[in-house]
C-alpha atoms as a PDB file:
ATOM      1  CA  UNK A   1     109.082 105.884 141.623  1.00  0.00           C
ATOM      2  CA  UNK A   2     113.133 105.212 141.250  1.00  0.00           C
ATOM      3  CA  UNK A   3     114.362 104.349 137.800  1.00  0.00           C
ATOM      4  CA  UNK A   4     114.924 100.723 139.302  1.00  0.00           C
ATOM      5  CA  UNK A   5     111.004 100.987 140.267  1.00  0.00           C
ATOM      6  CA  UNK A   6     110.165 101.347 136.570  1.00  0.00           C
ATOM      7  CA  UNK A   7     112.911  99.080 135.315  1.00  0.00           C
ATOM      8  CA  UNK A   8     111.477  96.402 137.353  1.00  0.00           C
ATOM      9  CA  UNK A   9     108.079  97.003 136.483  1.00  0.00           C
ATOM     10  CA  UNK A  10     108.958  97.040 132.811  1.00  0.00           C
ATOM     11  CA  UNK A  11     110.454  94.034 133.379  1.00  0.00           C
ATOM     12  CA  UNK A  12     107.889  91.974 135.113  1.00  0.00           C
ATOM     13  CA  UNK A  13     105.639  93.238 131.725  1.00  0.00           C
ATOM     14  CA  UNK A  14     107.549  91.900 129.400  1.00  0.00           C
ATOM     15  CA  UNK A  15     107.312  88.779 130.994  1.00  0.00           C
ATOM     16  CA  UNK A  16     103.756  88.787 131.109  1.00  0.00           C
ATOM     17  CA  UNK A  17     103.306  89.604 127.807  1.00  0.00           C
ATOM     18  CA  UNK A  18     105.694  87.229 126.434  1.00  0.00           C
ATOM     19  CA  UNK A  19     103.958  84.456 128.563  1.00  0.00           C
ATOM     20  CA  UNK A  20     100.384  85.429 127.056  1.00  0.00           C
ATOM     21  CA  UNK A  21     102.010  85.051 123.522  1.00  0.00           C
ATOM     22  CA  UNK A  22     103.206  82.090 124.521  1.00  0.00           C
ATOM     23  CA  UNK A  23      99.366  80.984 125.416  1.00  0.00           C
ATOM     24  CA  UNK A  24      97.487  82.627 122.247  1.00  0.00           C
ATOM     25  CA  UNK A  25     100.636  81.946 119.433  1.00  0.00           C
ATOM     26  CA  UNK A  26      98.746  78.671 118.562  1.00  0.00           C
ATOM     27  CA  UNK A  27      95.024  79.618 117.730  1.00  0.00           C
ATOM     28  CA  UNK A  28      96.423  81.990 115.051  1.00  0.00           C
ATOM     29  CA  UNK A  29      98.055  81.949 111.497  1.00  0.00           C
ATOM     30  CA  UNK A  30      99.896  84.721 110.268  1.00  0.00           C
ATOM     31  CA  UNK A  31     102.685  86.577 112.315  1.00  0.00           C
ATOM     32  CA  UNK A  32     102.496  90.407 110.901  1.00  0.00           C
ATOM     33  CA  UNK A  33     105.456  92.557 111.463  1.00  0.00           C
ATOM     34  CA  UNK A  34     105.569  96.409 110.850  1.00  0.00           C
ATOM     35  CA  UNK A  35     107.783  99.362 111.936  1.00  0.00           C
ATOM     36  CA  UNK A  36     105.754  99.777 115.213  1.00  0.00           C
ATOM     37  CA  UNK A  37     104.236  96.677 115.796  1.00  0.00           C
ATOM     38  CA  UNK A  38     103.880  92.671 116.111  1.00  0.00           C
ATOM     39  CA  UNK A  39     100.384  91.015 115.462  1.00  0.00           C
ATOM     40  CA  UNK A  40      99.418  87.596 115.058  1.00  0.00           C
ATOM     41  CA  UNK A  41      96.450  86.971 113.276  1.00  0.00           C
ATOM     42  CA  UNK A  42      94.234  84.724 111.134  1.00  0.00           C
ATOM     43  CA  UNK A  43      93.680  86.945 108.234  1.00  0.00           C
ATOM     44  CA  UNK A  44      95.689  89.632 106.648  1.00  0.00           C
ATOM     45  CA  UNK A  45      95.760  91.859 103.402  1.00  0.00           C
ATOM     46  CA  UNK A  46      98.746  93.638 102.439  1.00  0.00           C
ATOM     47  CA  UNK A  47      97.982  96.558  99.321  1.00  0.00           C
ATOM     48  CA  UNK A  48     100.597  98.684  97.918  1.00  0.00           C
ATOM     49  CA  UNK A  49      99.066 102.393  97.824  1.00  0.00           C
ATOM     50  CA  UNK A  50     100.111 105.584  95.996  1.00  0.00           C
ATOM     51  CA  UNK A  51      98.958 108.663  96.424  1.00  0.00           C
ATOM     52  CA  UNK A  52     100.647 111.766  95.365  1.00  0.00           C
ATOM     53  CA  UNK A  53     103.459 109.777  94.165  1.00  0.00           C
ATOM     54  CA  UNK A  54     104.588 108.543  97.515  1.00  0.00           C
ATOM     55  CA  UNK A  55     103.690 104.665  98.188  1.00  0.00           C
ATOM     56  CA  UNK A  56     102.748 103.576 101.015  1.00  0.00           C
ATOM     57  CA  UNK A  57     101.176  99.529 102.622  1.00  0.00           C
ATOM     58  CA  UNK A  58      97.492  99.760 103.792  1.00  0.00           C
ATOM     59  CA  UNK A  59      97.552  96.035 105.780  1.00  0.00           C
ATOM     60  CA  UNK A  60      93.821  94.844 106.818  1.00  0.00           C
ATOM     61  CA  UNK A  61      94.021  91.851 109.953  1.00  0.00           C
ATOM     62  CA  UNK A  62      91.289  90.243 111.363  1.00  0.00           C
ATOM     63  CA  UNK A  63      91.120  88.592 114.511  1.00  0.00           C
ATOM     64  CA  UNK A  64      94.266  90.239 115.568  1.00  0.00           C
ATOM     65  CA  UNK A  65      96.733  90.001 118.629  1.00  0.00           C
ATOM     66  CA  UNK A  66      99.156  92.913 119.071  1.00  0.00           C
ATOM     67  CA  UNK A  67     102.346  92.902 121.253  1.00  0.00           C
ATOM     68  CA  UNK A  68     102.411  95.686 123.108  1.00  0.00           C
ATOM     69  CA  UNK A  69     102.894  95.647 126.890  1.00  0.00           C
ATOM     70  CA  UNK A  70     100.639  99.332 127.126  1.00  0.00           C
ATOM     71  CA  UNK A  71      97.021  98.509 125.629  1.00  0.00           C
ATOM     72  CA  UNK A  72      94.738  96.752 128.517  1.00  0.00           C
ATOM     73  CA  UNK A  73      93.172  95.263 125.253  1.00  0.00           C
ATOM     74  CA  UNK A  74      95.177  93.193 122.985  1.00  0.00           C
ATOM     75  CA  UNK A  75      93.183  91.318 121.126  1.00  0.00           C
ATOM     76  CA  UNK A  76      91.102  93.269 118.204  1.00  0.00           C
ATOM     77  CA  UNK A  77      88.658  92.160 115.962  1.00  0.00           C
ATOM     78  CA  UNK A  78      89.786  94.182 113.203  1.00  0.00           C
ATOM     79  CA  UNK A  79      92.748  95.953 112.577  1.00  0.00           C
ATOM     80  CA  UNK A  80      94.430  98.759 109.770  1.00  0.00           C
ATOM     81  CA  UNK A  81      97.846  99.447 109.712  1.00  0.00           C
ATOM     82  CA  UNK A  82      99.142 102.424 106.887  1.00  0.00           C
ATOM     83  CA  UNK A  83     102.862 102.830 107.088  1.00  0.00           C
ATOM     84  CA  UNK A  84     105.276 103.897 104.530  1.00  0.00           C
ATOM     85  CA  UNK A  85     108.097 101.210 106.052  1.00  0.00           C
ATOM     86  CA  UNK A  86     108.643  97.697 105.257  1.00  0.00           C
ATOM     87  CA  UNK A  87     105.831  94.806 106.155  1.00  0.00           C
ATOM     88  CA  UNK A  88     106.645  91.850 106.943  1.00  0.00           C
ATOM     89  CA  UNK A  89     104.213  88.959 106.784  1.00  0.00           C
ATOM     90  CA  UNK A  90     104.481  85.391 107.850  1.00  0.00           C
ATOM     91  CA  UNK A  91     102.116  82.059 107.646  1.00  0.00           C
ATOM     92  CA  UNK A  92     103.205  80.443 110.750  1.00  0.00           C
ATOM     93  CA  UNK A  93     103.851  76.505 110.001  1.00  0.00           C
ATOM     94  CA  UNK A  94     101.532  73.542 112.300  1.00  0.00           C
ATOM     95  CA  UNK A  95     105.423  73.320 114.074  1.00  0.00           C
ATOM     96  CA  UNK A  96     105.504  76.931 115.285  1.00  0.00           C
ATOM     97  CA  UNK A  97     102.272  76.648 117.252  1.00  0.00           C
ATOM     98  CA  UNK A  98     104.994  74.533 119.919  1.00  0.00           C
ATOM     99  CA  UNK A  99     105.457  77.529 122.644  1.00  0.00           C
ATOM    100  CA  UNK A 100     108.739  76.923 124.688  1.00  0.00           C
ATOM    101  CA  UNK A 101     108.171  75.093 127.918  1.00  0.00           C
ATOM    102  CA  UNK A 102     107.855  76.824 130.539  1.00  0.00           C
END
């Protein structure tokens, strides 16, 4: 496979994945954004952890979407996310649930 093989193919999954966001955005509430990932979901739980003096965010979802063009599966019933990096959490408004036109 060239590198314009896999460039191409990249390409063409982006687009499907943006295009499946576009479909699900609207049965979901929160938008969840951490250092590795994007999620939409309809509940999330964000806790503040220490341990050994180091802090860290333990983030609970359910009924989750994650953008990511790799998993076959993207939709999850539950989901934990620990990271030591900045989460970012977002209650999407009745106005968001518009996806652009296609």
């Amino acid at each position: 496979m060239s590198a314009e093989d896999l460039e191409k193919y990249e390409t063409e999954m982006e687009l499907t994945l943006y295009r499946e966001y576009r479909d699900v955005v609207g049965i979901f509430k929160y938008v969840v954004e951490t250092d590795r990932r994007f999620y939409l979901c309809n509940q999330v739980d964000v806790k503040a952890r220490t341990e050994a003096g180091d802090v860290f965010f333990e983030v609970t979802m359910t009924d989750a979407w994650v953008w990511d063009m790799y998993r076959p599966a993207r939709f999850a019933k539950n989901v934990k996310v620990l990271t030591f990096k900045d989460v970012n959490v977002e209650e999407l408004a009745k106005s968001d649930f518009e996806p652009p036109k296609a």
